[in-house]
C-alpha atoms as a PDB file:
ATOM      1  CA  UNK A   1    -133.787 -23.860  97.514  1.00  0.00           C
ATOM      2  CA  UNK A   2    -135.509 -26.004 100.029  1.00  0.00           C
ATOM      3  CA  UNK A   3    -134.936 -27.661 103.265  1.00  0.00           C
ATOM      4  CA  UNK A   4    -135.352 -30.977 100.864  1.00  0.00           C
ATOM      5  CA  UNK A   5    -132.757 -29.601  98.616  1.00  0.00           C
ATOM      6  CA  UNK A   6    -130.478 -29.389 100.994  1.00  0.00           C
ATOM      7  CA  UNK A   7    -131.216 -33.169 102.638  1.00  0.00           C
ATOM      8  CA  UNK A   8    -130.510 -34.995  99.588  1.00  0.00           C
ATOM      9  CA  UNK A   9    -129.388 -38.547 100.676  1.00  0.00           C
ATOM     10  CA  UNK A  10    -126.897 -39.282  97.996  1.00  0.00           C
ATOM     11  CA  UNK A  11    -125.110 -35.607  99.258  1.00  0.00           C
ATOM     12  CA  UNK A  12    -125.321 -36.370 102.922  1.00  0.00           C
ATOM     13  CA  UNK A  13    -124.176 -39.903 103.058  1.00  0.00           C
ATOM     14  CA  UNK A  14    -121.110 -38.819 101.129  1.00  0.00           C
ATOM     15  CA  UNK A  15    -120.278 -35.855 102.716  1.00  0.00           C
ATOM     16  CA  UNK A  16    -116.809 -37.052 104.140  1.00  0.00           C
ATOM     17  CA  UNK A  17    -116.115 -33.502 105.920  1.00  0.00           C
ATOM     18  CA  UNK A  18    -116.873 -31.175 103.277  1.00  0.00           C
ATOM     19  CA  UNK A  19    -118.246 -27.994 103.840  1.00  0.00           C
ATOM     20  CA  UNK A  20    -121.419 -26.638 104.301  1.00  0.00           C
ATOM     21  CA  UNK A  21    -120.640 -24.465 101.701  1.00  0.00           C
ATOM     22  CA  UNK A  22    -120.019 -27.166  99.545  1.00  0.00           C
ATOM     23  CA  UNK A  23    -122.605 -29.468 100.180  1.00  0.00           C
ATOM     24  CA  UNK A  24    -125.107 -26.443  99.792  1.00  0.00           C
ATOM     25  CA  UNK A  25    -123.511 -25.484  96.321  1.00  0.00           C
ATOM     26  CA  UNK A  26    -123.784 -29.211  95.104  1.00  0.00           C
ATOM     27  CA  UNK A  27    -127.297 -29.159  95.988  1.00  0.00           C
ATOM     28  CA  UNK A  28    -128.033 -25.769  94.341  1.00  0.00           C
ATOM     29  CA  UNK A  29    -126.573 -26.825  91.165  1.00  0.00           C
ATOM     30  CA  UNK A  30    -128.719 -30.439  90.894  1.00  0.00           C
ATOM     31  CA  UNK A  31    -131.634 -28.600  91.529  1.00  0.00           C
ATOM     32  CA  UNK A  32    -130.801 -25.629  89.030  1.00  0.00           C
ATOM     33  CA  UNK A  33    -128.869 -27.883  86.575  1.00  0.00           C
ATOM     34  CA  UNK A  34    -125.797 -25.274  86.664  1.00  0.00           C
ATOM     35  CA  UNK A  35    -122.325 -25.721  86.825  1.00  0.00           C
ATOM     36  CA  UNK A  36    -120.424 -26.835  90.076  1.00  0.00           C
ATOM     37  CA  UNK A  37    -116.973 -25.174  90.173  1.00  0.00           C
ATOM     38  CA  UNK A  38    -114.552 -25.822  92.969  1.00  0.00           C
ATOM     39  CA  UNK A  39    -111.356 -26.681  93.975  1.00  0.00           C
ATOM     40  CA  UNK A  40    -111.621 -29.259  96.729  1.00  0.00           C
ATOM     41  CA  UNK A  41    -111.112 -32.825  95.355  1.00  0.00           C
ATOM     42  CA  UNK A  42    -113.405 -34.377  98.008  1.00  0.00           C
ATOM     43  CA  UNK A  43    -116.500 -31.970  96.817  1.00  0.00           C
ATOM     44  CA  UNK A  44    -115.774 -33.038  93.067  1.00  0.00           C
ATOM     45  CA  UNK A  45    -115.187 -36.547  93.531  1.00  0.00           C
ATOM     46  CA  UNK A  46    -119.169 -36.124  95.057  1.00  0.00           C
ATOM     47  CA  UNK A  47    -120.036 -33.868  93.005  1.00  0.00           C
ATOM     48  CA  UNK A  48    -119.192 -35.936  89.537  1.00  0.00           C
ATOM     49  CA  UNK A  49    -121.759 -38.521  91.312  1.00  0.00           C
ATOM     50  CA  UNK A  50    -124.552 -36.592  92.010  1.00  0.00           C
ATOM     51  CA  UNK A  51    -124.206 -34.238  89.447  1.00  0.00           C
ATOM     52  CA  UNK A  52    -124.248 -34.500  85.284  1.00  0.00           C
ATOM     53  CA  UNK A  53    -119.938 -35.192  84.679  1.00  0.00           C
ATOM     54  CA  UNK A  54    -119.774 -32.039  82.234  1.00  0.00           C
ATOM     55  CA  UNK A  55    -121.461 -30.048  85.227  1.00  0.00           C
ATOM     56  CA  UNK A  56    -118.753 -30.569  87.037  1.00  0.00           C
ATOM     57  CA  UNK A  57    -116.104 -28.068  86.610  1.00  0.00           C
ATOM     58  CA  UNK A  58    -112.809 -27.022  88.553  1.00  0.00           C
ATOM     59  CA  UNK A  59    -110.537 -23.621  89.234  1.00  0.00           C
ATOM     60  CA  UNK A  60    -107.901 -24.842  86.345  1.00  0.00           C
ATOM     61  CA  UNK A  61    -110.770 -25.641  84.011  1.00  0.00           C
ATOM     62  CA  UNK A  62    -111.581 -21.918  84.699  1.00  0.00           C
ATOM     63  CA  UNK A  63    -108.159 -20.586  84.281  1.00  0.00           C
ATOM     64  CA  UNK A  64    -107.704 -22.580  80.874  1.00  0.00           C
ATOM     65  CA  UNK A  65    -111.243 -20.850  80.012  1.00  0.00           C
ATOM     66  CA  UNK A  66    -110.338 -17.698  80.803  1.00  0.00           C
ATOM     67  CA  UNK A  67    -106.713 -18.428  78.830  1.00  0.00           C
ATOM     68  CA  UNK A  68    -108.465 -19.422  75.726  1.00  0.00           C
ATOM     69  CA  UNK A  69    -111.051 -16.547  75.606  1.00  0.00           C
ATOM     70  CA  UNK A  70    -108.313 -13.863  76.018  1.00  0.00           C
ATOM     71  CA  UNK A  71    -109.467 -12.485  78.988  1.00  0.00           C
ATOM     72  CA  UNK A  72    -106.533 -13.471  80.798  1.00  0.00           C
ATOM     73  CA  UNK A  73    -102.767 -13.065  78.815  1.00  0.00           C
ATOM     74  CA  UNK A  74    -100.020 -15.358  78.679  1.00  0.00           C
ATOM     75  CA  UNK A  75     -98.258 -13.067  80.707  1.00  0.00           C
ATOM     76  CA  UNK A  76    -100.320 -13.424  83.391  1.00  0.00           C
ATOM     77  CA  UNK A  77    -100.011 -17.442  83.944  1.00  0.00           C
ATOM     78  CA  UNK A  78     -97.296 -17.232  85.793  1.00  0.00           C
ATOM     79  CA  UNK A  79     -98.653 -14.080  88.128  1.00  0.00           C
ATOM     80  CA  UNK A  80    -101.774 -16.342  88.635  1.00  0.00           C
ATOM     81  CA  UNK A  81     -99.789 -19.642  89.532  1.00  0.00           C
ATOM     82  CA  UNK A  82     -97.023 -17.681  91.859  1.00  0.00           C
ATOM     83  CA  UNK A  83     -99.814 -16.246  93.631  1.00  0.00           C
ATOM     84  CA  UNK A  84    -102.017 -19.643  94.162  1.00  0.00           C
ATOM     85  CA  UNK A  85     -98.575 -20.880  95.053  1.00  0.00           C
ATOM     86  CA  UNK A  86     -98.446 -18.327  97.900  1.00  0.00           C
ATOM     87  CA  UNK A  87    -101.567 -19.154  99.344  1.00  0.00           C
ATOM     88  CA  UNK A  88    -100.141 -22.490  99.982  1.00  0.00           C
ATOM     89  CA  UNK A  89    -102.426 -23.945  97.158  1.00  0.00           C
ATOM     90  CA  UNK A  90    -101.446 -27.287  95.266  1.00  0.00           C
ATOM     91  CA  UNK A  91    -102.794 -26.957  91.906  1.00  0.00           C
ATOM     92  CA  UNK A  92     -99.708 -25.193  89.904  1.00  0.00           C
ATOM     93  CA  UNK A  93     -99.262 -28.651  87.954  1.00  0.00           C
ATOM     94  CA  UNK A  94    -102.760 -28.072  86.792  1.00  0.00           C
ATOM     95  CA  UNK A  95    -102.240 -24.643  86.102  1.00  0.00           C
ATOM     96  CA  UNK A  96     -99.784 -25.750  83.800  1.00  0.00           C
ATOM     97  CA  UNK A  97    -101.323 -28.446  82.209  1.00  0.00           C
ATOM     98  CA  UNK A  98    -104.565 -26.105  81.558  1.00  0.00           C
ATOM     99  CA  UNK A  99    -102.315 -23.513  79.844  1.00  0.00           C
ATOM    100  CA  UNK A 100    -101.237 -25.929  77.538  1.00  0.00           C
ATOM    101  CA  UNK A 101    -104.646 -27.190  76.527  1.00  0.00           C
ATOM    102  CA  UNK A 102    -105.485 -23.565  76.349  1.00  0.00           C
ATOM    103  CA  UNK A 103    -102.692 -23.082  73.290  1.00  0.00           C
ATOM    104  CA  UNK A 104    -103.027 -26.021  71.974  1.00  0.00           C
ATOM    105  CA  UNK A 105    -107.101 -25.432  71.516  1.00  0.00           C
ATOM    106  CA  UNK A 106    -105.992 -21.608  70.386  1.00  0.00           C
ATOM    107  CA  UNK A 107    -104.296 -22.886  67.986  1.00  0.00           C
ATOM    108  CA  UNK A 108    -106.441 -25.576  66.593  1.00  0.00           C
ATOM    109  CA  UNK A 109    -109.479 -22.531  66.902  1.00  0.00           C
ATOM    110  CA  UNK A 110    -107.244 -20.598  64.856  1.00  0.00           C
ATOM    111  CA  UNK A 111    -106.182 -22.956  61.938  1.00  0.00           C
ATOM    112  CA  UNK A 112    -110.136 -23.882  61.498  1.00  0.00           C
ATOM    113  CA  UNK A 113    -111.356 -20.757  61.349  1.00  0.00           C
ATOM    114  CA  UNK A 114    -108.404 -20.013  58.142  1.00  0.00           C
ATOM    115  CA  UNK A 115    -109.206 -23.295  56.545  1.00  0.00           C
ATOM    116  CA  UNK A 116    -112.946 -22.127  56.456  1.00  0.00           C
END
């Protein structure tokens, strides 16, 4: 990245106390044309305007990923949520609703693959 990178106009006249971090991670990713993945609701809400919508991406969209792959077990939800809880975190709702999708698109995965 660049100094120009990082003095995008649409990123700095929106930057409504976000992080450097952030702001640095939003650039990186229009340049690069990666994901985005965060947490903070102010750095998404820019993010889905500077950035492609589908390249937007948050820490329950990565949970329910990681839920549908396998690579984390049902039994583990409620570690993960108890501990994000703890950290005085507010996305356990999401947690939740992510799990479900990540069932629900299990299942659907599954009964495709036996009707093929």
């Amino acid at each position: 990245m660049d100094v120009e990178d990082l003095q995008d106009v649409e990123i700095l006249q929106n930057r409504k106390r976000l992080s450097l971090g952030e702001l640095s991670s939003i650039a990186f990713a229009n340049k690069t044309k990666q994901a985005f993945l965060t947490d903070d609701q102010k750095a998404r809400r820019l993010a889905e305007r500077v950035l492609q919508p589908d390249h937007v991406q948050t820490i329950p969209h990565l949970f329910g990923w990681l839920l549908f792959t396998g690579a984390l077990q049902d039994s583990d939800k409620d570690c993960v949520i108890g501990e994000h809880a703890a950290m005085k975190r507010p996305l356990g709702r999401f947690f939740e609703e992510m799990y479900l999708s990540a069932l629900e698109q299990r299942l659907k995965s599954k009964l495709c693959g036996e009707q093929s």
